[in-house]
Protein backbone atom coordinates (compact mmCIF):
# COMPACT_ATOMS: atom_id res chain seq x y z
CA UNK A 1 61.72 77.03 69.40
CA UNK A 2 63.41 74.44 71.63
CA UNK A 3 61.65 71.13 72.67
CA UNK A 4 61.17 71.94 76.19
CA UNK A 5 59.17 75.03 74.86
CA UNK A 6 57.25 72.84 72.33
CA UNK A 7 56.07 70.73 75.08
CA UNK A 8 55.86 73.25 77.71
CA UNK A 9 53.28 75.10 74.74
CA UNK A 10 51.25 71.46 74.64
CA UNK A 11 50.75 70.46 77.65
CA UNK A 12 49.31 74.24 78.52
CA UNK A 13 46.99 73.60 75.37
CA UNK A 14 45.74 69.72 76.80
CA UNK A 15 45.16 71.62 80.42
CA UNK A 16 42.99 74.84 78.71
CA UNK A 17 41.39 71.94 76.67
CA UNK A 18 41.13 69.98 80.28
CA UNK A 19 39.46 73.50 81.57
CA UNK A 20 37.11 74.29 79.19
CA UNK A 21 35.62 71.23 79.13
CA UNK A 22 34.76 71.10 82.99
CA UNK A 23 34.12 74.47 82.93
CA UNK A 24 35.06 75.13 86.99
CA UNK A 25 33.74 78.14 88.79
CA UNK A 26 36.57 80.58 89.53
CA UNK A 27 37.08 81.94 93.74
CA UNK A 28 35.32 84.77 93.79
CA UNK A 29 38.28 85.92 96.33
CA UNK A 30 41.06 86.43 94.45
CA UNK A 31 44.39 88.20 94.64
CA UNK A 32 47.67 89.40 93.18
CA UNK A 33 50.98 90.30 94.58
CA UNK A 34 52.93 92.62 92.10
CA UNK A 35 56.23 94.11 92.22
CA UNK A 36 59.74 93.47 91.81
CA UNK A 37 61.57 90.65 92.60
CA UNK A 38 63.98 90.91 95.60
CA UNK A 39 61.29 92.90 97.21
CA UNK A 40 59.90 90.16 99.93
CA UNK A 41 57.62 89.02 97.84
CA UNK A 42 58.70 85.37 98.40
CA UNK A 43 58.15 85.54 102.04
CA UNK A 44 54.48 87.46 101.81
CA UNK A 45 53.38 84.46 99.57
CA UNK A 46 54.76 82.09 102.37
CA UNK A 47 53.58 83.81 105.17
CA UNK A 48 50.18 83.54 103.28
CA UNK A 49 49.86 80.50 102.14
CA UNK A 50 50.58 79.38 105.99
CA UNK A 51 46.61 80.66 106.04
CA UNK A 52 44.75 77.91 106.10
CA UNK A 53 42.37 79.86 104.25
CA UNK A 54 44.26 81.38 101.50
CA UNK A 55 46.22 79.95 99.07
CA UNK A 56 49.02 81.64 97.04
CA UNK A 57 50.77 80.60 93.92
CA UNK A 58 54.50 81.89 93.45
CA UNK A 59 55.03 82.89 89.66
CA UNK A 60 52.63 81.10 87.55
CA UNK A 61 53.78 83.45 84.50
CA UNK A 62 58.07 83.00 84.81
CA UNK A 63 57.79 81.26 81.95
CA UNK A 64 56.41 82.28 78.74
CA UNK A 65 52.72 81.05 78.20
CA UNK A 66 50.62 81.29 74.57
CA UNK A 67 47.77 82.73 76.31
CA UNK A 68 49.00 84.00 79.75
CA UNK A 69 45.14 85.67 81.15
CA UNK A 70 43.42 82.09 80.50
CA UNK A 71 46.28 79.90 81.98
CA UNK A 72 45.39 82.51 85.37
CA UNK A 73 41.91 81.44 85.19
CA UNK A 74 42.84 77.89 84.98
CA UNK A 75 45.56 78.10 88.24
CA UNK A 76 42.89 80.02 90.23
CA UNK A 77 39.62 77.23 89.60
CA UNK A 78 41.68 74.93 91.36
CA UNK A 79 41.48 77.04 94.46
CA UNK A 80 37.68 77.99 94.36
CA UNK A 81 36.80 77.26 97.96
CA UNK A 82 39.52 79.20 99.40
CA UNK A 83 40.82 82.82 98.55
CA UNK A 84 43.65 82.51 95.97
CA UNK A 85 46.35 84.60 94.92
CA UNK A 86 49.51 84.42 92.59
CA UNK A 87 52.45 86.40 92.71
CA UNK A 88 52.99 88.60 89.59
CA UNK A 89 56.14 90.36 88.74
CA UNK A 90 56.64 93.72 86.45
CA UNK A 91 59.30 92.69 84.01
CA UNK A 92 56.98 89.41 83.71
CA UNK A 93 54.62 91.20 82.25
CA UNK A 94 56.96 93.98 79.91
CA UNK A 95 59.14 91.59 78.63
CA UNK A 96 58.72 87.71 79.17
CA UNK A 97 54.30 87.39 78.52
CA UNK A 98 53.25 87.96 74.97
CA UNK A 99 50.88 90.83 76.37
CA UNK A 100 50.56 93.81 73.73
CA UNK A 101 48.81 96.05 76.15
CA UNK A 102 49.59 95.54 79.89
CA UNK A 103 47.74 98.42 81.28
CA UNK A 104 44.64 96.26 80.00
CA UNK A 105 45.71 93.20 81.12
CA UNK A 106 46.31 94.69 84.50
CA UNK A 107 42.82 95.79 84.63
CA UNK A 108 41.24 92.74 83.17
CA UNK A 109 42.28 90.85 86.55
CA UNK A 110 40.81 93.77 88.55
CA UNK A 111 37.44 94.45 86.58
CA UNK A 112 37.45 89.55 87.27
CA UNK A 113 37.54 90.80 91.08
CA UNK A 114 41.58 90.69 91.72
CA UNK A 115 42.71 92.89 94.23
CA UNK A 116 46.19 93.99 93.95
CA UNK A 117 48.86 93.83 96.51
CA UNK A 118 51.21 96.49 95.38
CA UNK A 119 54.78 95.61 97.18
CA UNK A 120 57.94 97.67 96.82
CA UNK A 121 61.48 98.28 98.38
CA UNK A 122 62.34 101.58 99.30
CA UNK A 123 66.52 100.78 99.78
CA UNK A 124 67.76 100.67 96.56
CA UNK A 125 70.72 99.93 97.23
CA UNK A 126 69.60 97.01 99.55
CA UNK A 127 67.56 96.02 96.38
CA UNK A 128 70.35 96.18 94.34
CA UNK A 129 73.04 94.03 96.24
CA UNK A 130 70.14 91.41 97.36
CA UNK A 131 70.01 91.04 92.96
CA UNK A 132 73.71 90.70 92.92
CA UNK A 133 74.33 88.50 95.93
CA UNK A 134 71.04 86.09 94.48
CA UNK A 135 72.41 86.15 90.69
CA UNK A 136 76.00 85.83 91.46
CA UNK A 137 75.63 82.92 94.16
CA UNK A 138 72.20 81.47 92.42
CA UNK A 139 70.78 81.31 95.55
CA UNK A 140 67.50 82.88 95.81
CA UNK A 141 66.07 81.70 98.84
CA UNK A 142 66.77 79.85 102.08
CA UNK A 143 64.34 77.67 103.82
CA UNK A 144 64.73 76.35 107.92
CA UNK A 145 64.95 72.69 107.02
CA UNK A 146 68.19 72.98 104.41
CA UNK A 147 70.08 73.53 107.41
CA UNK A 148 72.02 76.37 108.72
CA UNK A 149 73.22 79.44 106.41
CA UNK A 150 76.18 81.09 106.66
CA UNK A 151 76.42 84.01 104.40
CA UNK A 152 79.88 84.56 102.73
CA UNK A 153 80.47 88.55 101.95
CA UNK A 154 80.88 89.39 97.63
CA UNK A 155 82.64 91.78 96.10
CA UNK A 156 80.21 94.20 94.27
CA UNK A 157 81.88 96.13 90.75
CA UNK A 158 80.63 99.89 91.09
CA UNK A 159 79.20 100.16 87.83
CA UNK A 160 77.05 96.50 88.34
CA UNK A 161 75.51 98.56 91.55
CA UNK A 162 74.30 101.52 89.66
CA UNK A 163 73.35 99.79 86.66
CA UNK A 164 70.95 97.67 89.14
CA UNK A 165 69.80 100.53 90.93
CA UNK A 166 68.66 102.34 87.63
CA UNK A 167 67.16 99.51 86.29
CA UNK A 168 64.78 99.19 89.73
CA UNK A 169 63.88 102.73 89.22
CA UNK A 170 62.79 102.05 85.57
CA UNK A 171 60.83 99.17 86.86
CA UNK A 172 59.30 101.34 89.30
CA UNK A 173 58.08 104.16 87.27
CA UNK A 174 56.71 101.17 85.24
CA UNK A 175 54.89 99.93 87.91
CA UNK A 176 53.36 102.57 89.01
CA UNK A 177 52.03 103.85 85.36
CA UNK A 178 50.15 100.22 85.05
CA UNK A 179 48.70 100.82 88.84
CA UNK A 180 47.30 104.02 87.77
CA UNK A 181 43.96 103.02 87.25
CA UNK A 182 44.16 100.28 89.69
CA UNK A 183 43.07 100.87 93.48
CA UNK A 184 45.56 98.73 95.49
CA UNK A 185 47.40 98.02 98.55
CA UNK A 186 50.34 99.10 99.12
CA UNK A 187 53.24 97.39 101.20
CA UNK A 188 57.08 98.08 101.66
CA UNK A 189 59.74 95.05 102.04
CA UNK A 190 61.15 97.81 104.94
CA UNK A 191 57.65 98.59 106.68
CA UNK A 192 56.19 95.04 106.16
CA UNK A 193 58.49 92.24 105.72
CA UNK A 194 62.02 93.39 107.08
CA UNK A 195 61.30 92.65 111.18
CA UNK A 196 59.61 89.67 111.85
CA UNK A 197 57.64 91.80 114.51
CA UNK A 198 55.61 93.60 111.35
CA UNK A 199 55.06 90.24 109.96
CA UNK A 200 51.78 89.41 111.89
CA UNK A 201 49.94 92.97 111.04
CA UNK A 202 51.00 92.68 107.49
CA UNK A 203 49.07 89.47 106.73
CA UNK A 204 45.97 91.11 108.58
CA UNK A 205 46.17 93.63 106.25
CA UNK A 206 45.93 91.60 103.55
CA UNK A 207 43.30 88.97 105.20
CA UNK A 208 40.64 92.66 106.23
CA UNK A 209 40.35 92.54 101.85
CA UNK A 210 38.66 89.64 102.93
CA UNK A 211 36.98 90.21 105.89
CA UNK A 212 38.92 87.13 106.98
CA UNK A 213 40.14 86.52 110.57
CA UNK A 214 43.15 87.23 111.76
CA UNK A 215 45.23 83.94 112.76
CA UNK A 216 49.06 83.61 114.00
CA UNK A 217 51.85 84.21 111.30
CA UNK A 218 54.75 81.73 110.75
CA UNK A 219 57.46 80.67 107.74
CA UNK A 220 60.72 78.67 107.12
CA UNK A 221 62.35 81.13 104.94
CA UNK A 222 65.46 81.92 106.56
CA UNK A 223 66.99 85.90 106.04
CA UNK A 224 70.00 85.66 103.45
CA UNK A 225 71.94 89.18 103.91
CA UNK A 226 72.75 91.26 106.38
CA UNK A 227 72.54 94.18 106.25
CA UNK A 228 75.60 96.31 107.03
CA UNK A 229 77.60 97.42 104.21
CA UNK A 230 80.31 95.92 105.93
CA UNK A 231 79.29 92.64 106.17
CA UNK A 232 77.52 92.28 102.85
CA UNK A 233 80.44 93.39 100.50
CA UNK A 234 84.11 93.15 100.71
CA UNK A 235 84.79 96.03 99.47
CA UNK A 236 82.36 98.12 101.38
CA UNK A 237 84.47 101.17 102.01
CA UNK A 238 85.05 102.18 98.11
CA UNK A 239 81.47 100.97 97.55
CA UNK A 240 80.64 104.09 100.34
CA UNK A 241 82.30 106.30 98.89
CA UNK A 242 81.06 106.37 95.75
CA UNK A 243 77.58 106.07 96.69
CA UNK A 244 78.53 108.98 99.00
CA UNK A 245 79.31 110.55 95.49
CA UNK A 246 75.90 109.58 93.71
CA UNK A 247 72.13 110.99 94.00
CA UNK A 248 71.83 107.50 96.18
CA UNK A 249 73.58 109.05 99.14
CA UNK A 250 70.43 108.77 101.23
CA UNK A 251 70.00 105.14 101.26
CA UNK A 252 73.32 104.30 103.08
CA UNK A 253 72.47 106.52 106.00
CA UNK A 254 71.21 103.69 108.33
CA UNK A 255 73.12 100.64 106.72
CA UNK A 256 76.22 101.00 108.73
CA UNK A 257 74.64 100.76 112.19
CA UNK A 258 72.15 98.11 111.76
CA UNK A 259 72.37 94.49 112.59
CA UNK A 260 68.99 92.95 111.12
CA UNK A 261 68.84 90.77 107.87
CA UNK A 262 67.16 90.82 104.57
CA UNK A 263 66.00 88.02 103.41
């Protein structure tokens, strides 16, 4: 164990012994976004937390915590007058939290009165190449004040896209075996997040869990991709054709004519 981890580990210990000994109340509105990353999540948080009445955490558990259920407890007392929510991801919780039995954990936060935001993306192939672009570039985001963007096209090995794409499935089926038991709302980045027109209802949505009122929607995240094939990737025309060749053919039906952005 490193000692960034030693003192990451100590100074979690001095806040649960900070917590425990004031003893907060917890919101009784509370909240979690769960998905994959790459999936709009970033932007539903921001166009959240732009609610004057809600307040949203990004990824309180990317790193790995010694007791991971009590350190939510301990993020969420600090919000107790408002409605607070944090955003969770899946592999978070397989493979970076020391949590032995997920499905429980999962359900602990709903039986403490979490609802659960369930957000996906239906393009896989979108999902993959917004991984690849974010990983290769490290650039994961985009916000209005940096300045202006300009996107620069990557070239995308065939084998990197499919091994993406198959890992998002696996996450998926995942996902959906820890939701089983879990009533919750579900969203698409494509239905939900992709226009900025859909942004507006979406948060509604999410504020009616609430019975909060509906005020207007804004953010600074600026959209990082576009989205036609020919445009995002250099070498878009053998990256067709052997998705033409693949059990992903659907997904590339609509991303040659299409001018709007992912973010």
């Amino acid at each position: 164990m490193n000692l960034s981890v030693v003192k990451r580990h100590l100074k979690e210990i001095g806040n649960y012994g900070l917590y425990l000994w004031k003893k907060p109340s917890l919101p009784s509105n509370k909240f979690v976004i769960f998905g994959r990353g790459r999936s709009g999540s970033t932007l539903l948080v921001n166009l959240l937390t732009n609610q004057n009445q809600v307040h949203c955490d990004n990824e309180i558990l990317h790193d790995r915590l010694l007791f991971p259920r009590s350190y939510i407890d301990l993020c969420s007392s600090r919000y107790q007058s408002r409605v607070y929510g944090f955003k969770l991801l899946s592999y978070q919780v397989r493979d970076v939290q020391p949590i032995s039995e997920p499905e429980k954990f999962l359900l602990s936060l709903y039986e403490s009165g979490y609802k659960f935001i369930y957000l996906t993306r239906s393009n896989l192939i979108d999902h993959a190449l917004s991984n690849i672009n974010a990983k290769r570039k490290q650039k994961f985001h985009h916000r209005s004040h940096e300045g202006e963007f300009k996107y620069q096209p990557i070239k995308v090995e065939i084998e990197e896209l499919f091994q993406r794409i198959q890992f998002s499935e696996e996450l998926g089926k995942y996902e959906k075996n820890l939701l089983q038991k879990i009533p919750h709302l579900s969203l698409t980045y494509e239905d939900n997040l992709l226009n900025s027109e859909s942004h507006q209802k979406t948060v509604d949505q999410v504020l009616e869990l609430f019975n909060l009122p509906s005020k207007p929607v804004k953010t600074n995240l600026v959209k990082l991709m576009p989205l036609e094939l020919s445009k995002m990737v250099e070498n878009s025309e053998e990256l067709i054709e052997a998705i033409k060749k693949s059990k992903y053919v659907d997904f590339i039906r609509d991303n040659t004519s299409k001018s709007h952005q992912q973010v």
